[in-house]
Protein backbone atom coordinates (compact mmCIF):
# COMPACT_ATOMS: atom_id res chain seq x y z
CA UNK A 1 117.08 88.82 113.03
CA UNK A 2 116.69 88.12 109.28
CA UNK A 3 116.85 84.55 108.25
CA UNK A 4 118.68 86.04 105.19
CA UNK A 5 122.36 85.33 104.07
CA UNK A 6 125.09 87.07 105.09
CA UNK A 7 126.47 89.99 102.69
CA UNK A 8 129.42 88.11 102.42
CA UNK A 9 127.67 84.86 101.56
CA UNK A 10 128.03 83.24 98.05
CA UNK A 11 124.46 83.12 98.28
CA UNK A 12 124.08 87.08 98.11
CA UNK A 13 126.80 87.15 95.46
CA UNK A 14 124.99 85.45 92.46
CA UNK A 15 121.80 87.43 92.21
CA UNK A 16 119.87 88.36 89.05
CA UNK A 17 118.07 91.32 88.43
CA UNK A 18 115.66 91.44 85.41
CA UNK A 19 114.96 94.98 85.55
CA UNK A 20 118.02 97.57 86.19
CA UNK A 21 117.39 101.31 84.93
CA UNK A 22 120.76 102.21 85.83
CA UNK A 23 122.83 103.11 89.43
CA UNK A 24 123.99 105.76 91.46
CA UNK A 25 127.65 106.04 91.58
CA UNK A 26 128.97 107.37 94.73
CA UNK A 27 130.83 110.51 95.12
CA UNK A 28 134.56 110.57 94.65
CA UNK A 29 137.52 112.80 95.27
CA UNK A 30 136.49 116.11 93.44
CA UNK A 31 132.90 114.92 92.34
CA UNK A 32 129.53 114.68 93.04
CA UNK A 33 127.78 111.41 92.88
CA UNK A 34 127.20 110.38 89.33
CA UNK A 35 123.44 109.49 88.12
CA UNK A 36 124.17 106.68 85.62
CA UNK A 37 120.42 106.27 83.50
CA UNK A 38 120.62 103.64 80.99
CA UNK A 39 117.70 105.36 79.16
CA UNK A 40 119.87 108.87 78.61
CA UNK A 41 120.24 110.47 75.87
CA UNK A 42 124.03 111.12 77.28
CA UNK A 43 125.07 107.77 78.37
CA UNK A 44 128.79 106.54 77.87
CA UNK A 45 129.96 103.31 77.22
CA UNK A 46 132.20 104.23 80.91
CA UNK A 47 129.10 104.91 82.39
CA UNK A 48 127.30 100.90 81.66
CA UNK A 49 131.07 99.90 82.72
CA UNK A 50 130.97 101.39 86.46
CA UNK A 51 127.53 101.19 86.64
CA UNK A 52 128.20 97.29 86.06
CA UNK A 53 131.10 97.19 88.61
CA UNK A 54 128.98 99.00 91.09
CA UNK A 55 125.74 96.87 90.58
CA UNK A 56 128.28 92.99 91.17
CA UNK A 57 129.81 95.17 94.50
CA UNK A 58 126.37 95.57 95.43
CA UNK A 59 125.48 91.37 94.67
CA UNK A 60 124.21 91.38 91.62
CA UNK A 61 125.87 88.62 89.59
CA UNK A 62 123.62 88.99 86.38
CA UNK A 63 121.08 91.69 85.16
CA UNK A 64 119.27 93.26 82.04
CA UNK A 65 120.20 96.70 81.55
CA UNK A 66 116.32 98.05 80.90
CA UNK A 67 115.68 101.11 78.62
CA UNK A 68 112.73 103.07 79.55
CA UNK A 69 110.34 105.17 76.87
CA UNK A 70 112.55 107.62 75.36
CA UNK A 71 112.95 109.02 71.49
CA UNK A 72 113.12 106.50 68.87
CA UNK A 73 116.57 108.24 68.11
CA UNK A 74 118.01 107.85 72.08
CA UNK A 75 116.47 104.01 72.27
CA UNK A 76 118.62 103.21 68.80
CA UNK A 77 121.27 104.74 70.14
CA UNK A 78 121.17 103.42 73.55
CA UNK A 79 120.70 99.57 72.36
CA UNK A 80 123.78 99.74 70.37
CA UNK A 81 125.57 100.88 73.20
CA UNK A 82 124.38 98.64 75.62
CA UNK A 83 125.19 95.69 72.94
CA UNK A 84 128.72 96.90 72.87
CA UNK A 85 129.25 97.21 76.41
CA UNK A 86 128.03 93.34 76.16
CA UNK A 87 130.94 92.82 74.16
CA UNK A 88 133.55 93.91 76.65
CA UNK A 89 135.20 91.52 79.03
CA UNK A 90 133.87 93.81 82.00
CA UNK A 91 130.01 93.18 80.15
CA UNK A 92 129.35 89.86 81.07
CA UNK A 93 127.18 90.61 83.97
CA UNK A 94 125.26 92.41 81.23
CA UNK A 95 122.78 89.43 80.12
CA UNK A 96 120.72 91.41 77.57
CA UNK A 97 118.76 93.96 77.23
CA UNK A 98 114.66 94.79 78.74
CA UNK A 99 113.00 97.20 76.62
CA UNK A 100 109.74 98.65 79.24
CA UNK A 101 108.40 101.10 76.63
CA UNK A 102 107.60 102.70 74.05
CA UNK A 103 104.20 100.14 73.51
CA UNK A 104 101.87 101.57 76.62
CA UNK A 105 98.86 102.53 77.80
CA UNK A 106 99.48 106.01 78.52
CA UNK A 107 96.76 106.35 81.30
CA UNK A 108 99.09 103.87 82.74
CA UNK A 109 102.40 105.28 81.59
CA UNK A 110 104.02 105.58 85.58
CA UNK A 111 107.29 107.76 84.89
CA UNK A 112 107.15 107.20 81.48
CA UNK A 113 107.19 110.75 79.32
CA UNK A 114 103.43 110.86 77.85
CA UNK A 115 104.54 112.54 74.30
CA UNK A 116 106.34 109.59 74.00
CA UNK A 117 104.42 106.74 74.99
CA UNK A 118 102.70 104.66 71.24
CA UNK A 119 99.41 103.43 72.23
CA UNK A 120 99.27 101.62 68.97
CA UNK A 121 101.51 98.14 67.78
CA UNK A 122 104.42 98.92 65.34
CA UNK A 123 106.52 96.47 64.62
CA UNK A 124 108.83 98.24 62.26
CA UNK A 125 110.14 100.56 65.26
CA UNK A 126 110.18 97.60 67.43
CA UNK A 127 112.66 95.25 64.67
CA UNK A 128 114.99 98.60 64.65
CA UNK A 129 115.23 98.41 68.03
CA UNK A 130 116.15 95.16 67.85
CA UNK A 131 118.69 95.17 65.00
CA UNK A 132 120.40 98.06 66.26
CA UNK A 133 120.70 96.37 69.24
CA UNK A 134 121.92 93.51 67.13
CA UNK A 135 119.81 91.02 68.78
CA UNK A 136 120.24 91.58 71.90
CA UNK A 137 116.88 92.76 73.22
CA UNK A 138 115.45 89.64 75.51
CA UNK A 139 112.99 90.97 76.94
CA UNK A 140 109.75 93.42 75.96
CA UNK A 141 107.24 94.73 78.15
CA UNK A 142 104.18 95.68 75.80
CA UNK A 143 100.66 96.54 76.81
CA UNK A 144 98.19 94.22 75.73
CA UNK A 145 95.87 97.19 75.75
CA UNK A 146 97.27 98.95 72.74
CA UNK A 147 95.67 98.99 69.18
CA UNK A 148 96.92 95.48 67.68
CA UNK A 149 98.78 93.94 70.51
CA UNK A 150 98.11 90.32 70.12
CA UNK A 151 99.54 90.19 66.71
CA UNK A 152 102.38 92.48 67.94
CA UNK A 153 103.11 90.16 70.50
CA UNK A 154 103.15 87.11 68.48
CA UNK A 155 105.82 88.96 65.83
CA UNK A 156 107.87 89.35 69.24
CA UNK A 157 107.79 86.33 70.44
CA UNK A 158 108.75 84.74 67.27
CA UNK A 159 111.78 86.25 67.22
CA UNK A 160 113.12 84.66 70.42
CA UNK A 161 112.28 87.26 72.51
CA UNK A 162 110.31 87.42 75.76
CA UNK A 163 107.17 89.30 76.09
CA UNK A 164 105.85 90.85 79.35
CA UNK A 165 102.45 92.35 80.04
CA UNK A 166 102.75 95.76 82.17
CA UNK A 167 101.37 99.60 81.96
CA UNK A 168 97.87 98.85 80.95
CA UNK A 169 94.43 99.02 81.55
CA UNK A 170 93.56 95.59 79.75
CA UNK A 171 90.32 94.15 80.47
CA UNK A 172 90.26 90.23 80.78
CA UNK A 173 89.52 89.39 76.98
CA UNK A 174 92.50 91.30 76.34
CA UNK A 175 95.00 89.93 78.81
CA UNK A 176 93.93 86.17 78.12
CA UNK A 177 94.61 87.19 73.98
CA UNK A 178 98.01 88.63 75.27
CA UNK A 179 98.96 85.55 76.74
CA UNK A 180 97.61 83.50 73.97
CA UNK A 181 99.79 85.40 71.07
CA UNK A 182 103.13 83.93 73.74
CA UNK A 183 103.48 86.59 76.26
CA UNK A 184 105.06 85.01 79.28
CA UNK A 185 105.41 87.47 82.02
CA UNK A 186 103.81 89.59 84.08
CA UNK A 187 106.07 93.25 84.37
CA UNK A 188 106.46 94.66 88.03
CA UNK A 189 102.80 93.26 89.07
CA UNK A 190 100.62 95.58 91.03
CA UNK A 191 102.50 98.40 89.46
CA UNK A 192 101.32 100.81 86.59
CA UNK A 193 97.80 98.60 86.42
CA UNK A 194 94.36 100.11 86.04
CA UNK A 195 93.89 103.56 86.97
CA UNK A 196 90.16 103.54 86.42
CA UNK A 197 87.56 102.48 88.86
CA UNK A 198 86.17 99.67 87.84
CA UNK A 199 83.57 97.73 90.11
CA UNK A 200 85.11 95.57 92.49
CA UNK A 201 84.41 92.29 90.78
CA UNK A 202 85.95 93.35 87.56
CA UNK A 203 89.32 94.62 88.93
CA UNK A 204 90.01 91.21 90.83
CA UNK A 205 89.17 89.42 87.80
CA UNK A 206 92.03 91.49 85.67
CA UNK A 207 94.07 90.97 88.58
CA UNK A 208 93.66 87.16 88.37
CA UNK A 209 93.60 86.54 84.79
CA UNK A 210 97.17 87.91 85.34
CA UNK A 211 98.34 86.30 88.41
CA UNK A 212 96.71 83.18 87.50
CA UNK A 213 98.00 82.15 84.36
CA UNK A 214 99.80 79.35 83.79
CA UNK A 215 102.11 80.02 80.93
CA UNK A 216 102.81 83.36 83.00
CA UNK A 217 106.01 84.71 85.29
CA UNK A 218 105.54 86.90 87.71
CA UNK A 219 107.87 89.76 88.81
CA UNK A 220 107.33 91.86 91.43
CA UNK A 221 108.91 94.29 93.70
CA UNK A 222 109.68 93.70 97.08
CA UNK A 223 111.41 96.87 97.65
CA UNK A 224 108.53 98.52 100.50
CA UNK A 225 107.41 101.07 98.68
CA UNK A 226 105.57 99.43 95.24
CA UNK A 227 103.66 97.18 96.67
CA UNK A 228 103.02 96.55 100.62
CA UNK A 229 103.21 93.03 102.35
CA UNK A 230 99.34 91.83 101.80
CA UNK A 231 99.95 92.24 97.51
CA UNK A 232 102.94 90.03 97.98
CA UNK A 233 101.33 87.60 100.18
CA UNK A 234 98.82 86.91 98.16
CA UNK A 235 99.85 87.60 94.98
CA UNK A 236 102.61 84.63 95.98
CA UNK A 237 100.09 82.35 96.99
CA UNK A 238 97.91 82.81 94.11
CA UNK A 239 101.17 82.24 91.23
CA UNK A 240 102.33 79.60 93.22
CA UNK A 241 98.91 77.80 93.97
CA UNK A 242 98.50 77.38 90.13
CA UNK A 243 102.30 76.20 88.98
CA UNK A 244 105.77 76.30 91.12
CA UNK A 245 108.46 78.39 90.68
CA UNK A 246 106.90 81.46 88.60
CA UNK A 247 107.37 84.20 90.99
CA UNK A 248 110.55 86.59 90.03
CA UNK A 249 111.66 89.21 92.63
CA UNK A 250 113.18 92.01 90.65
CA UNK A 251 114.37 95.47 91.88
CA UNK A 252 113.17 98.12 89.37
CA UNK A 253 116.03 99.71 90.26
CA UNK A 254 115.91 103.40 89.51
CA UNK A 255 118.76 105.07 88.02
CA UNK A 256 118.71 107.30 91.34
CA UNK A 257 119.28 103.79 93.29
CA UNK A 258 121.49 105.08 96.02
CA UNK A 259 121.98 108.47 95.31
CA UNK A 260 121.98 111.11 98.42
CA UNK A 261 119.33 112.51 99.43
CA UNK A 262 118.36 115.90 97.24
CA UNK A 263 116.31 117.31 94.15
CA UNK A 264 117.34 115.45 90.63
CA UNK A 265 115.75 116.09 87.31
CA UNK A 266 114.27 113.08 85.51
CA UNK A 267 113.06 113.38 82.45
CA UNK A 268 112.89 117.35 82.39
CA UNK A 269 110.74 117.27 85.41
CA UNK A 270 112.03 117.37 89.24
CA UNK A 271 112.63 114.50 91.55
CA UNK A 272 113.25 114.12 95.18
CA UNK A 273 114.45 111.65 97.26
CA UNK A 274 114.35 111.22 100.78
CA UNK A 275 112.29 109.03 103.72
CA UNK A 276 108.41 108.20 102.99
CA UNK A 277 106.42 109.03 106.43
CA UNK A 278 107.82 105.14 107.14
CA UNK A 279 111.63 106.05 107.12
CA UNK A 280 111.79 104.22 103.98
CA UNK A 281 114.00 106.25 101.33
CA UNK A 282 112.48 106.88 97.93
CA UNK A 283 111.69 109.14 94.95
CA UNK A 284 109.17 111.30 94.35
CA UNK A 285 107.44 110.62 92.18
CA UNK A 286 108.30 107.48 91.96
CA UNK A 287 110.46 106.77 89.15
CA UNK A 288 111.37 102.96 90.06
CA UNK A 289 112.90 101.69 93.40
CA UNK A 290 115.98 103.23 95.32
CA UNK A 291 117.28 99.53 95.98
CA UNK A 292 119.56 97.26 94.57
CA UNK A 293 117.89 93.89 94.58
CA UNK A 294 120.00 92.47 97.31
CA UNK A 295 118.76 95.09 99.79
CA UNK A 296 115.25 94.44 98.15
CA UNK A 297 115.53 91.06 99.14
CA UNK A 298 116.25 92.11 102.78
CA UNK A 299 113.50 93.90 102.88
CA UNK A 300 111.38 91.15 101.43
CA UNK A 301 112.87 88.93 104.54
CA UNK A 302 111.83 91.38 107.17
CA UNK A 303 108.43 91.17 105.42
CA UNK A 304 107.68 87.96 106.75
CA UNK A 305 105.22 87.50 103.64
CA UNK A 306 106.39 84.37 101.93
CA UNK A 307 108.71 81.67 103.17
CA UNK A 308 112.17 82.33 103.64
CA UNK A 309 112.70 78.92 100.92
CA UNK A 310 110.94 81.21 98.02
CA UNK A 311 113.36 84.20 98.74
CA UNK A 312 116.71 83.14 97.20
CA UNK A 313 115.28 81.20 94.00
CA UNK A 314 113.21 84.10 92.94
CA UNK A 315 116.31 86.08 92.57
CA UNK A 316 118.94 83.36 90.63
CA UNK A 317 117.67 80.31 88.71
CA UNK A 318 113.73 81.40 88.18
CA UNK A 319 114.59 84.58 86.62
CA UNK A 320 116.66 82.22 84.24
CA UNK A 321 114.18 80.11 83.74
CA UNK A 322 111.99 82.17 82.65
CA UNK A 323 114.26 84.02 79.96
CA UNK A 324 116.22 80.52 79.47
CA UNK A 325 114.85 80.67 75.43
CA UNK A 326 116.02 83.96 75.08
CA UNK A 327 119.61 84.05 76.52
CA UNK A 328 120.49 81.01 74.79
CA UNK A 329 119.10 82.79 71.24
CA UNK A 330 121.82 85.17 72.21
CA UNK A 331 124.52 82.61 73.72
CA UNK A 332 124.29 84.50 77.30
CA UNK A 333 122.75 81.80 78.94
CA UNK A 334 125.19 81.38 82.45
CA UNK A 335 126.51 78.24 83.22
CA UNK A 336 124.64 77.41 86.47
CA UNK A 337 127.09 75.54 88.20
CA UNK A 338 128.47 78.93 89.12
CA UNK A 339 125.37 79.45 91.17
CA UNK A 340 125.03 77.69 94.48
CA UNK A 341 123.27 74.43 94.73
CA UNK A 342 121.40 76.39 97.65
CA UNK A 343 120.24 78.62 94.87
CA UNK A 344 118.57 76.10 91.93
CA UNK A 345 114.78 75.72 91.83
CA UNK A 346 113.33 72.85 91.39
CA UNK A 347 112.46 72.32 87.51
């Protein structure tokens, strides 16, 4: 049995998700189930609203509605209506908004569209994303192997918001500058890293310079499909080993996140879903995780690979830590007596 709250516990109520692509809704009288993708070019302001209500059935008390790679055009667009839906009373489970993209590596792009991905800084595109969003991007995942990305990430940072390493192929001079210029977290680790084949001794050293950090969060995703039980053993051990409370559980959840089994298009280009030769349900390819972070969690549990202590905090009061400067920039900063005192992390 899973040492793991109940579904009706408080505890499973008041969870925070740093990285939500969107939700399935489920099928109702007269229509088909309803893929709601934060990152379309087609998304409604009644789409974020019962994508919302369906991600707090589901547990998830607060999240960052995270935009993919898409046009410049879409990204604008998509911002502003994210930062309206913040704006509605049903919005407050909205805390802000995670922009993964456009800044990547493209040999390390994952599902992002190729044409699309800017292998080189520009922060002129980046401060329209942010205006139109009127200030409500909190969180940027940027590649610290693009052309200029230290600087980049220092203009970021400077203006309150978060900056996360992820899709790259840094080397270690280039990850250590990242971190330098105020990047503070570590984007779905062990995900969209090096594709090359470096020798041995030179991947584990990227590996560490990341995990190893001190200034540095790390999320990861404990959904059973994006990493396996021996990354998140040790990768846990390693964060934790070096300074407490910096590892973030986070779901990646796809916009397909509970959708039936079947053929989908993503991105112009097909995707299935259905059981891995484990039984485990997924897409393919894999265009984030098919969990919500509560049932992430469970899975986590079953894993067995950290203690059951570590489970709970890495999904309410880290996460919060970690973009504590940023929410309260943007006066979204929850008031954590609503959270369980079985839920804070030690400081």
């Amino acid at each position: 049995m899973l040492n793991f709250p109940h579904p009706s516990s408080p505890n499973r109520r008041n969870l925070v998700d740093l990285h939500v692509n969107g939700l399935t809704l489920p099928a109702r009288a007269g229509a088909a189930a309803e893929v709601v993708n934060f990152s379309s070019e087609s998304l409604t302001l009644d789409q974020v609203r019962r994508a919302t209500e369906g991600l707090v059935a589901a547990g998830t008390r607060r999240y960052l509605a995270t935009l993919i790679t898409s046009s410049p055009e879409s990204m604008i667009h998509n911002v502003r209506l994210i930062a309206d839906a913040m704006k509605q009373p049903w919005g407050e489970p909205i805390m802000g908004i995670h922009l993964e993209g456009p800044f990547f590596s493209v040999a390390t792009r994952g599902a992002h569209p190729k044409h699309l991905v800017r292998e080189e800084a520009d922060i002129g595109l980046f401060r329209r994303f942010f205006d139109a969003s009127d200030g409500k991007v909190v969180l940027m995942t940027v590649s610290p192997a693009i052309r200029g990305a230290a600087p980049f990430i220092e203009q970021i940072a400077r203006m309150g918001v978060v900056v996360s390493i992820g899709h790259h192929n840094a080397v270690v001079s280039q990850i250590e500058d990242a971190f330098a210029a105020g990047a503070t977290g570590v984007t779905h680790a062990g995900n969209a890293w090096s594709k090359e084949e470096p020798p041995d001794h030179r991947k584990n050293m990227e590996v560490a310079a990341q995990l190893l950090d001190p200034n540095a969060f790390v999320m990861i995703i404990p959904d059973g499909v994006h990493v396996d039980r021996n990354f998140i053993k040790y990768a846990f051990i390693m964060v934790e080993s070096r300074k407490p409370n910096r590892t973030i559980w986070v779901s990646d959840g796809s916009a397909f996140a509970g959708a039936p089994a079947g053929r989908y298009e993503f991105g112009g280009e097909p995707v299935d879903i259905g059981p891995d030769s484990s039984g485990q349900i997924r897409t393919f390819p894999l265009t984030g995780s098919y969990l919500t972070i509560s049932q992430c969690l469970e899975v986590l549990a079953s894993m067995k690979a950290v203690p059951d202590e570590a489970i709970l905090p890495g999904a309410t009061t880290i996460p919060l830590d970690f973009m504590s400067s940023a929410l309260k920039r943007i006066d979204r900063f929850p008031d954590l007596s609503s959270f369980s005192e079985h839920e804070q992390s030690n400081p």
